[in-house]
PDB file of N, CA and C in Angstrom:
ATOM      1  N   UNK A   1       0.840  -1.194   0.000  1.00  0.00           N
ATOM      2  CA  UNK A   1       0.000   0.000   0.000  1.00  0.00           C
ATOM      3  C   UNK A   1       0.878   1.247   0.000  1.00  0.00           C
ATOM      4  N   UNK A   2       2.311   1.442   0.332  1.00  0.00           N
ATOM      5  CA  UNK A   2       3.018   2.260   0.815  1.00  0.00           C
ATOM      6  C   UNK A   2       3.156   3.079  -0.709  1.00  0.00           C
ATOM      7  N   UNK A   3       3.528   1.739  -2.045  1.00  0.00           N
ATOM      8  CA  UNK A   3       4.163   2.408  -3.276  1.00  0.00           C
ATOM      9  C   UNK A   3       2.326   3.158  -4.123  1.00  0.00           C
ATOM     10  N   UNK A   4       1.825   2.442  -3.235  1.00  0.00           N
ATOM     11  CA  UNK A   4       0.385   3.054  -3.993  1.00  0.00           C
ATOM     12  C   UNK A   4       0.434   4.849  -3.305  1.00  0.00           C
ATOM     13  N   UNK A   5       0.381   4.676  -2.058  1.00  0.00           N
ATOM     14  CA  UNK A   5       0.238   6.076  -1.743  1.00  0.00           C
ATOM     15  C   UNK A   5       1.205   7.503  -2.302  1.00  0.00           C
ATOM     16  N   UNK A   6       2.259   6.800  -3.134  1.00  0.00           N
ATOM     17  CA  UNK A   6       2.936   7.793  -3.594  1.00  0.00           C
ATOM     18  C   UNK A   6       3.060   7.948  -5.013  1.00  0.00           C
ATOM     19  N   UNK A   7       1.207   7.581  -5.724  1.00  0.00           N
ATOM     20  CA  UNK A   7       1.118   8.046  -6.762  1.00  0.00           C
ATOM     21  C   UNK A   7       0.514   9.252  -6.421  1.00  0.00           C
ATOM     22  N   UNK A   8      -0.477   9.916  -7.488  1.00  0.00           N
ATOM     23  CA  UNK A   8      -1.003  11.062  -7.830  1.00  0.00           C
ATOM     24  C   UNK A   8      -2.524  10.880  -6.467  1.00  0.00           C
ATOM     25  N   UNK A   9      -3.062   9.692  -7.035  1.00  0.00           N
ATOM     26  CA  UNK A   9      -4.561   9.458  -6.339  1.00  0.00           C
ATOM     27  C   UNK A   9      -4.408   8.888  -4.785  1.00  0.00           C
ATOM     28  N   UNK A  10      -2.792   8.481  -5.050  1.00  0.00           N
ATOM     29  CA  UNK A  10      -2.627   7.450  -3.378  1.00  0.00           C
ATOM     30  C   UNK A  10      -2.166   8.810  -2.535  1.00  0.00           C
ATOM     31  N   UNK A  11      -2.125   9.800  -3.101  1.00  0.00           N
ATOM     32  CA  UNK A  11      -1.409  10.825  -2.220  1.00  0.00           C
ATOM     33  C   UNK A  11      -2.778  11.997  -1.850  1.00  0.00           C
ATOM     34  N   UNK A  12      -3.411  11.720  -2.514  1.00  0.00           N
ATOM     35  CA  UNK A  12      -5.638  12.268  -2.215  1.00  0.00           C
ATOM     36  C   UNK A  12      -5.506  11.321  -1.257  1.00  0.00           C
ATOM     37  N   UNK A  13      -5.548  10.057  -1.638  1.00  0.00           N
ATOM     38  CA  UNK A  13      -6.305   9.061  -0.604  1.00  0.00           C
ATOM     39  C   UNK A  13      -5.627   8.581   0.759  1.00  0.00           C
ATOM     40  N   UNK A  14      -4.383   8.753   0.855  1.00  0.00           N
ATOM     41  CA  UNK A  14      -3.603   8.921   2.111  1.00  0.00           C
ATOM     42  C   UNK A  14      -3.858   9.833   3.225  1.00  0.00           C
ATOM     43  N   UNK A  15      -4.335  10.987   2.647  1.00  0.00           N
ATOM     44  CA  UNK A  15      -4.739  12.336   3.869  1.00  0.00           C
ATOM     45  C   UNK A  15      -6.106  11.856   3.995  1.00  0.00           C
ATOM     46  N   UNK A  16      -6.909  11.296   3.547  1.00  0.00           N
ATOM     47  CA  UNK A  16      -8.098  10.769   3.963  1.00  0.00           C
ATOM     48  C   UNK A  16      -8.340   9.749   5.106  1.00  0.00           C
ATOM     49  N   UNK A  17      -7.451   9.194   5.096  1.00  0.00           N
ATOM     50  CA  UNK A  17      -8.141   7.849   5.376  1.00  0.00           C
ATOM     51  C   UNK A  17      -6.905   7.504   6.576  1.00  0.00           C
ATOM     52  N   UNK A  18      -7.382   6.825   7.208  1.00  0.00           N
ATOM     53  CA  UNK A  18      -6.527   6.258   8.817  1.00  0.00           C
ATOM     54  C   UNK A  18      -6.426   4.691   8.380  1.00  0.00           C
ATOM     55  N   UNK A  19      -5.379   4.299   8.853  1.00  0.00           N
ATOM     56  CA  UNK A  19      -5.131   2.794   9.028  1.00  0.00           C
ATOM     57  C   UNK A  19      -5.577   2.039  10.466  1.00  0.00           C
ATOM     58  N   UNK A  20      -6.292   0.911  10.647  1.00  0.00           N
ATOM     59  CA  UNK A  20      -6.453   0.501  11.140  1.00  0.00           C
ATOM     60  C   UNK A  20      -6.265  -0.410  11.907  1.00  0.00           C
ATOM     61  N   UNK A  21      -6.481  -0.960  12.885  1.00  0.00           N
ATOM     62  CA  UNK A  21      -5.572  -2.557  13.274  1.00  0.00           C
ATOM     63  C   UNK A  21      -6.260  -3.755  12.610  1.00  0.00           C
ATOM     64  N   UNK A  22      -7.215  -3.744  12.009  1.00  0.00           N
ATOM     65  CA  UNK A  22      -7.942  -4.779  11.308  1.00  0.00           C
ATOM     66  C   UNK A  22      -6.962  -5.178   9.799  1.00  0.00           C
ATOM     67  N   UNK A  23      -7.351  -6.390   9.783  1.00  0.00           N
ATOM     68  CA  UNK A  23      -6.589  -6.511   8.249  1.00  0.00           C
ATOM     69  C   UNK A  23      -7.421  -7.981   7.693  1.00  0.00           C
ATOM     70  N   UNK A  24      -7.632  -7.784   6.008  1.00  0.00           N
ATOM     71  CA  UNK A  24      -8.168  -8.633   5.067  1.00  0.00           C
ATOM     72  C   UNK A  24      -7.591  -9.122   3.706  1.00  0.00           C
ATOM     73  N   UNK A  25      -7.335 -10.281   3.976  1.00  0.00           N
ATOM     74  CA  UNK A  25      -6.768 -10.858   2.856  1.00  0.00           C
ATOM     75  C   UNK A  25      -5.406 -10.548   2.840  1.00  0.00           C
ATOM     76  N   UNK A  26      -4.684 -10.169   4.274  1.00  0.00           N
ATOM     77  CA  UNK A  26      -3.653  -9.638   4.489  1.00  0.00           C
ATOM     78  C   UNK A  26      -3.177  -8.710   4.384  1.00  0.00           C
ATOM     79  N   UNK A  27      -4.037  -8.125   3.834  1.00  0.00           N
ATOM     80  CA  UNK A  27      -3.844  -6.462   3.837  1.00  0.00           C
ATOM     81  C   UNK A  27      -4.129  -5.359   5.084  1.00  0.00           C
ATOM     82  N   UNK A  28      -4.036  -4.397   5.626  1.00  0.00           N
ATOM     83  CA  UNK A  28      -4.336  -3.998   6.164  1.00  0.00           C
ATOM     84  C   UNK A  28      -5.716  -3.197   5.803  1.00  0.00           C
ATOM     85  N   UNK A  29      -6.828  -2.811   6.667  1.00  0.00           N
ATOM     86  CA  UNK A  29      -7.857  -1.824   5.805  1.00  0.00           C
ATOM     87  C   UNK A  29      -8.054  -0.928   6.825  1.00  0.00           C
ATOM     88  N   UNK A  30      -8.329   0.345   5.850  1.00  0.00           N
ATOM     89  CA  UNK A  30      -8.331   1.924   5.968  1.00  0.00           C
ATOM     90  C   UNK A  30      -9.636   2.695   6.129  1.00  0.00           C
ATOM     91  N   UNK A  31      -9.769   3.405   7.006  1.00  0.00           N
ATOM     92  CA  UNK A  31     -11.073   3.979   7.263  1.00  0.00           C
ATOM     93  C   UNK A  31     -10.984   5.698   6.234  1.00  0.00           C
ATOM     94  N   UNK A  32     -11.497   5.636   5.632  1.00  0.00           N
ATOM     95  CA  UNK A  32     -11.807   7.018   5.419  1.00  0.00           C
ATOM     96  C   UNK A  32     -12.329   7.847   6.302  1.00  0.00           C
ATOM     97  N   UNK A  33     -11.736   8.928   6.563  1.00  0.00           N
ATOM     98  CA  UNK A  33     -12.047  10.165   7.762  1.00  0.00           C
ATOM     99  C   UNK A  33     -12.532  11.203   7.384  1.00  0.00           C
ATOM    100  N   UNK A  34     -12.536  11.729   6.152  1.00  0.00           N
ATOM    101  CA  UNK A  34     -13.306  12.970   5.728  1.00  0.00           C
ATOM    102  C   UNK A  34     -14.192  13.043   4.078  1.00  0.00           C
ATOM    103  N   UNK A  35     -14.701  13.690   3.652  1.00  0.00           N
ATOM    104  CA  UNK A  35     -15.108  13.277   1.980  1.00  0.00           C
ATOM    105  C   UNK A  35     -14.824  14.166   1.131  1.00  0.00           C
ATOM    106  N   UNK A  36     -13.475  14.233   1.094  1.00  0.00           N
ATOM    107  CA  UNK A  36     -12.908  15.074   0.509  1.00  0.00           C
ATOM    108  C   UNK A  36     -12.408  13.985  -1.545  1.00  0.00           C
ATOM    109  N   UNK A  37     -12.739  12.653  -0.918  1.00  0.00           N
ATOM    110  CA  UNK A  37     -12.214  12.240  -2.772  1.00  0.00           C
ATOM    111  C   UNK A  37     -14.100  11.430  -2.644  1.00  0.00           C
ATOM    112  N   UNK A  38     -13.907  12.141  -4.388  1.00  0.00           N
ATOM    113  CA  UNK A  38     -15.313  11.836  -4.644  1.00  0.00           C
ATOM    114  C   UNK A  38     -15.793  10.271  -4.780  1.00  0.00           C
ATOM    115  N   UNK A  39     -17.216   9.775  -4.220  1.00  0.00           N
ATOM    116  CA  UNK A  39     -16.973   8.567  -4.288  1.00  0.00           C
ATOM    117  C   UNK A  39     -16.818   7.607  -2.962  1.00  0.00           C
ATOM    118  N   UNK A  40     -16.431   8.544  -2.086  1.00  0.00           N
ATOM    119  CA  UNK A  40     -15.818   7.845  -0.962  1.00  0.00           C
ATOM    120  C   UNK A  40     -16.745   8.558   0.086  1.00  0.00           C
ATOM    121  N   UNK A  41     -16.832   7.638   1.195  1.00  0.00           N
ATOM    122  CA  UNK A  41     -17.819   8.354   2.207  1.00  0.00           C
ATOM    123  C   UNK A  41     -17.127   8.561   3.919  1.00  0.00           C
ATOM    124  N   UNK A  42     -17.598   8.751   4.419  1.00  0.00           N
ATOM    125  CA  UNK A  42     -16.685   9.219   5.626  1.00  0.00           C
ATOM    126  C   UNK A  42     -16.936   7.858   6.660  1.00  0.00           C
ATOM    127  N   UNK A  43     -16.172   6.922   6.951  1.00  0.00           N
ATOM    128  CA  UNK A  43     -16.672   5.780   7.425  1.00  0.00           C
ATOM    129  C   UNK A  43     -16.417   4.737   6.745  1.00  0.00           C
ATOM    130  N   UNK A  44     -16.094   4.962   5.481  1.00  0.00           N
ATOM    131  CA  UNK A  44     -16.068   3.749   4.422  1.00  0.00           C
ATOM    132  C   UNK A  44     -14.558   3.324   4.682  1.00  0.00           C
ATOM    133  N   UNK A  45     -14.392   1.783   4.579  1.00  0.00           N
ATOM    134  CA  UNK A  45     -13.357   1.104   4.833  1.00  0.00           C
ATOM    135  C   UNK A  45     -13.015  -0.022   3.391  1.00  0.00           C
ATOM    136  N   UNK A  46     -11.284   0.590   3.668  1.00  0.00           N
ATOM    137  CA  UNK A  46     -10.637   0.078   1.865  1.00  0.00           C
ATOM    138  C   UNK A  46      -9.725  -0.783   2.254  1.00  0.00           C
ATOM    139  N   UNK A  47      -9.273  -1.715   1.218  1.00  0.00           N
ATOM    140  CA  UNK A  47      -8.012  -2.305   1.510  1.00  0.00           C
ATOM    141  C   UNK A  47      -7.705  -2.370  -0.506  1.00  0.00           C
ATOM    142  N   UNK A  48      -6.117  -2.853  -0.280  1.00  0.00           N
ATOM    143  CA  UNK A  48      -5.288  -3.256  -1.405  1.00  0.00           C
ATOM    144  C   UNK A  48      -5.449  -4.252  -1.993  1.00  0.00           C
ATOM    145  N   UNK A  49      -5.916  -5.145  -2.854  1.00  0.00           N
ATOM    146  CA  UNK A  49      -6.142  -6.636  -3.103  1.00  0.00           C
ATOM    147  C   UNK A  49      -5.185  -7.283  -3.124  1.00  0.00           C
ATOM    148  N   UNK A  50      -5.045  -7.698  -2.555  1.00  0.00           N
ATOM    149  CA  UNK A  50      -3.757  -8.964  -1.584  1.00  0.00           C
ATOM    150  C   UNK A  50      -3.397  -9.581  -2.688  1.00  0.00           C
ATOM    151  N   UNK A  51      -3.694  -9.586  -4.061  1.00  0.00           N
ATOM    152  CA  UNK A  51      -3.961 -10.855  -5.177  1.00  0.00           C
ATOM    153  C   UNK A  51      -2.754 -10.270  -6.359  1.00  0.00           C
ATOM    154  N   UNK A  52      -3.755  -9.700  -6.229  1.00  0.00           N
ATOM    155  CA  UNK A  52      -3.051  -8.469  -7.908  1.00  0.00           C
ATOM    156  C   UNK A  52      -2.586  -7.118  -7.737  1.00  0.00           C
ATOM    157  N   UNK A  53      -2.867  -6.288  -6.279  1.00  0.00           N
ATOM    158  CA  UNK A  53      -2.510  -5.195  -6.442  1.00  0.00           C
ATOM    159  C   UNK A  53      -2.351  -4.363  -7.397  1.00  0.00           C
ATOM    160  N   UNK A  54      -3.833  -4.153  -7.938  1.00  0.00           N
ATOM    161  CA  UNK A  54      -4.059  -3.258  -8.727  1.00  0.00           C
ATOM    162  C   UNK A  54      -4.798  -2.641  -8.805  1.00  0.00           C
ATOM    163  N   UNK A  55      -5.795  -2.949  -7.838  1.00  0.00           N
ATOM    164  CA  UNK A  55      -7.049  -2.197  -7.658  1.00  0.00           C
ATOM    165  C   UNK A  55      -7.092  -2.040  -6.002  1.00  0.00           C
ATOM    166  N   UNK A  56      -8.565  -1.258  -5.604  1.00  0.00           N
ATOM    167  CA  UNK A  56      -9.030  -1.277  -4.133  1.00  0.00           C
ATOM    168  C   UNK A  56     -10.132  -1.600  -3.880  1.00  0.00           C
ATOM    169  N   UNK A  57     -10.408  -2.181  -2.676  1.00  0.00           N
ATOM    170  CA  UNK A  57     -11.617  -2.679  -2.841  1.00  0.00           C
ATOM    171  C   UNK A  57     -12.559  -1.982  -1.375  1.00  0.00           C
ATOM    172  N   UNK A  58     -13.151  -1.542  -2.017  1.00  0.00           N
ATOM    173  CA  UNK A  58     -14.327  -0.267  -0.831  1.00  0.00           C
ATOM    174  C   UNK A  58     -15.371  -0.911  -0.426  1.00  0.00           C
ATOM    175  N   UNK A  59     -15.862  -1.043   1.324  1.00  0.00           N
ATOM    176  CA  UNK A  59     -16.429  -0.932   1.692  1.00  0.00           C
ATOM    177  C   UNK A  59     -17.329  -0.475   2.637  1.00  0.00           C
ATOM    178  N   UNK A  60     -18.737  -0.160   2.514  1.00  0.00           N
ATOM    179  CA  UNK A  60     -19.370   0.667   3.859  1.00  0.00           C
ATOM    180  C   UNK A  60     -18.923   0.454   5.736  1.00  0.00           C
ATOM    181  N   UNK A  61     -19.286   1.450   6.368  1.00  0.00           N
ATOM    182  CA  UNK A  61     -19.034   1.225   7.551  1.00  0.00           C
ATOM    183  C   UNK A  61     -19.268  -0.371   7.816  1.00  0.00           C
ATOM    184  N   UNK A  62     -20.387  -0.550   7.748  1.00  0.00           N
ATOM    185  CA  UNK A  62     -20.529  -1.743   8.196  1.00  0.00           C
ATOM    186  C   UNK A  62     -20.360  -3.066   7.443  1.00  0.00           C
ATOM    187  N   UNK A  63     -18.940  -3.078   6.822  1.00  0.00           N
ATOM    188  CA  UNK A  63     -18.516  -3.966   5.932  1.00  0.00           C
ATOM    189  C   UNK A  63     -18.946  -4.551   4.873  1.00  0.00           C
ATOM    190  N   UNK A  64     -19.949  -4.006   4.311  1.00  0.00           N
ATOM    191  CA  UNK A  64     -20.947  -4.347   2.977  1.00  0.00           C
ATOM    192  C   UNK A  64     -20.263  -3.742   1.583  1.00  0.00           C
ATOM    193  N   UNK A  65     -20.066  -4.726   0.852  1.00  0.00           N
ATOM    194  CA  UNK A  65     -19.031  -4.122  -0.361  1.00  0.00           C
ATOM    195  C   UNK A  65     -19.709  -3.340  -0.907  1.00  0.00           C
ATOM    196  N   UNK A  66     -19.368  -2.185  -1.419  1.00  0.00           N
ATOM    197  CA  UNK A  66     -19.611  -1.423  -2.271  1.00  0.00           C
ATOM    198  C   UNK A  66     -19.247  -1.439  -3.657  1.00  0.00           C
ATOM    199  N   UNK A  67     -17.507  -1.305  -3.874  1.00  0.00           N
ATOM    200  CA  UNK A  67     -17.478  -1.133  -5.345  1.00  0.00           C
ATOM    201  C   UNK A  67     -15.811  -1.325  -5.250  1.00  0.00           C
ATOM    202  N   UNK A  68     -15.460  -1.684  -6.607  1.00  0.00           N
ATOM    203  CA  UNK A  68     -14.064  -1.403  -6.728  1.00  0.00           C
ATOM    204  C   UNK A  68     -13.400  -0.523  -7.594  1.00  0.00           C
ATOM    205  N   UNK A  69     -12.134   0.726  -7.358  1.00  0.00           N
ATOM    206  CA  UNK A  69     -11.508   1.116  -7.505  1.00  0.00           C
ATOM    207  C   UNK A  69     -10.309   0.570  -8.292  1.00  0.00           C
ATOM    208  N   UNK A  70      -9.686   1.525  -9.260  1.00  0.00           N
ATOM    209  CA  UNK A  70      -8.556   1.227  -9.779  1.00  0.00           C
ATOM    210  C   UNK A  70      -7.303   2.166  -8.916  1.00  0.00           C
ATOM    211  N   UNK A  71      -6.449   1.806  -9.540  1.00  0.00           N
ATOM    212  CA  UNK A  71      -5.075   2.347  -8.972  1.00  0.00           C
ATOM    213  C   UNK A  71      -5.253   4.404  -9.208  1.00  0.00           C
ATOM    214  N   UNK A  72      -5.594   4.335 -10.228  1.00  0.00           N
ATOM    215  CA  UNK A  72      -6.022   6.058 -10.457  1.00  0.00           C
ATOM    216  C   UNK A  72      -7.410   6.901  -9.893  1.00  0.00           C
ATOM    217  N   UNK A  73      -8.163   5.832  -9.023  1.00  0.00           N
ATOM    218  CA  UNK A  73      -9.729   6.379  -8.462  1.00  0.00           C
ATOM    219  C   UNK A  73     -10.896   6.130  -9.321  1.00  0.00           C
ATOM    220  N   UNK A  74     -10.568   5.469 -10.804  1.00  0.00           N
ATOM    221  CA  UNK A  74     -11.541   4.698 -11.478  1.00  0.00           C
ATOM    222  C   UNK A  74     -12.302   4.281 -10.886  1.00  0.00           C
ATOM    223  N   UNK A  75     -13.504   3.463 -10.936  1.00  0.00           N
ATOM    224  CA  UNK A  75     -14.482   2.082 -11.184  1.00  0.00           C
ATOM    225  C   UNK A  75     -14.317   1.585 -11.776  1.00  0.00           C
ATOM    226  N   UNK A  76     -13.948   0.133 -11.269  1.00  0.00           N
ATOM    227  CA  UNK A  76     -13.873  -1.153 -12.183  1.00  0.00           C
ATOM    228  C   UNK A  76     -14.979  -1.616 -12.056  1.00  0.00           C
ATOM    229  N   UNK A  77     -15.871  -1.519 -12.878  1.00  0.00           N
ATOM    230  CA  UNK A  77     -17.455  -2.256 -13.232  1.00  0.00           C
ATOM    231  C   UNK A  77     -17.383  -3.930 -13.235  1.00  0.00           C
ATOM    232  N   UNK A  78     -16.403  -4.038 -14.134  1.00  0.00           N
ATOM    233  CA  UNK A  78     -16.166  -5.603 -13.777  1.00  0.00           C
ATOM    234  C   UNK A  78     -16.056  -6.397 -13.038  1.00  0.00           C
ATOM    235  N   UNK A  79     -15.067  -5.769 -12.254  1.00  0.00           N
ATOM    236  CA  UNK A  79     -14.599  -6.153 -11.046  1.00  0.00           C
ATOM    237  C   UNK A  79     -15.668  -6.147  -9.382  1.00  0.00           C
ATOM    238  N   UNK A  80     -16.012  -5.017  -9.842  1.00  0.00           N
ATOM    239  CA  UNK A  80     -17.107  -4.520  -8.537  1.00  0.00           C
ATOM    240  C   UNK A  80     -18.186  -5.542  -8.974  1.00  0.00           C
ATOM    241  N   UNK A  81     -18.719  -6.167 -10.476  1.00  0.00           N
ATOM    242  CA  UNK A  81     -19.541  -7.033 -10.600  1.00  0.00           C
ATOM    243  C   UNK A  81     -19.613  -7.996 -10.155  1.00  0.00           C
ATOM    244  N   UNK A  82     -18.162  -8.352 -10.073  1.00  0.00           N
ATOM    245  CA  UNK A  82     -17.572  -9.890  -9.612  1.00  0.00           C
ATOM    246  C   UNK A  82     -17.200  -9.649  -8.037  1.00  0.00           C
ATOM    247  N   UNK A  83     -17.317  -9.170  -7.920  1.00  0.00           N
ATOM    248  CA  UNK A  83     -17.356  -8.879  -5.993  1.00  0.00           C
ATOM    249  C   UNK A  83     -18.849  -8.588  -5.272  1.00  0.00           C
ATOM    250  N   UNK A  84     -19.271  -8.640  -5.823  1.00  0.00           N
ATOM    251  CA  UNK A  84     -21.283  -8.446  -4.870  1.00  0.00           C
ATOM    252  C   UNK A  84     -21.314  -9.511  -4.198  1.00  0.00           C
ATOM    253  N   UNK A  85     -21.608  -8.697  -3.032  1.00  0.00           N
ATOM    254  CA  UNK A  85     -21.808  -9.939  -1.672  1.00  0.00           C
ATOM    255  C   UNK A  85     -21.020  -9.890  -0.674  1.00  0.00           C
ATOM    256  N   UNK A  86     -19.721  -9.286  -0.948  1.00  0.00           N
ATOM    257  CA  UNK A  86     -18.828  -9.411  -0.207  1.00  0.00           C
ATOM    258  C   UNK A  86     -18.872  -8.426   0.900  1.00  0.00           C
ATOM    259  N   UNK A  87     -18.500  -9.243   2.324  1.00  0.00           N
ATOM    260  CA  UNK A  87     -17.822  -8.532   3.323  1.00  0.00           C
ATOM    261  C   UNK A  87     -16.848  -8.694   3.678  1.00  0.00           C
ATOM    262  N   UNK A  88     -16.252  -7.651   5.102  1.00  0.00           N
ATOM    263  CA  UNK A  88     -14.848  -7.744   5.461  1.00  0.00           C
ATOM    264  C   UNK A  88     -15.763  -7.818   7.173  1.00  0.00           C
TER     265      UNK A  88
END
């Protein structure tokens, strides 16, 4: 997560968001703290995909997937298709 935060979008999404002691799929996951990147809600919790590291994968406070993210703050439609259902 470290080389993500020092792109363009990981460096938006770094001042947002707090790390947590929880972790999924070995990743650690991140609370968003303010709604300052669009898309994202204050409460919503992300992690790195442990798999491919290439995307993020967002979900509501209360661990209900929402959607997935690319490395630049995209939607991956595909991807978020193939993830419904999921919690953390």
């Amino acid at each position: 997560m470290q080389e993500f935060f020092e792109t363009d979008f990981g460096e938006q999404l770094k001042s947002s968001v707090r790390k947590t002691k929880r972790q999924y799929d070995g990743q650690t996951i991140y609370e968003v703290v303010d709604k300052s990147i669009p898309g994202l809600k204050k409460g919503d919790q992300l992690y790195l995909d442990g798999s491919h590291k290439d995307h993020i994968e967002v979900f509501d406070k209360r661990g209900k997937f929402k959607k997935v993210i690319n490395l630049d703050g995209s939607v991956n439609d595909v991807k978020t298709k193939n993830a419904l259902g999921r919690n953390i």
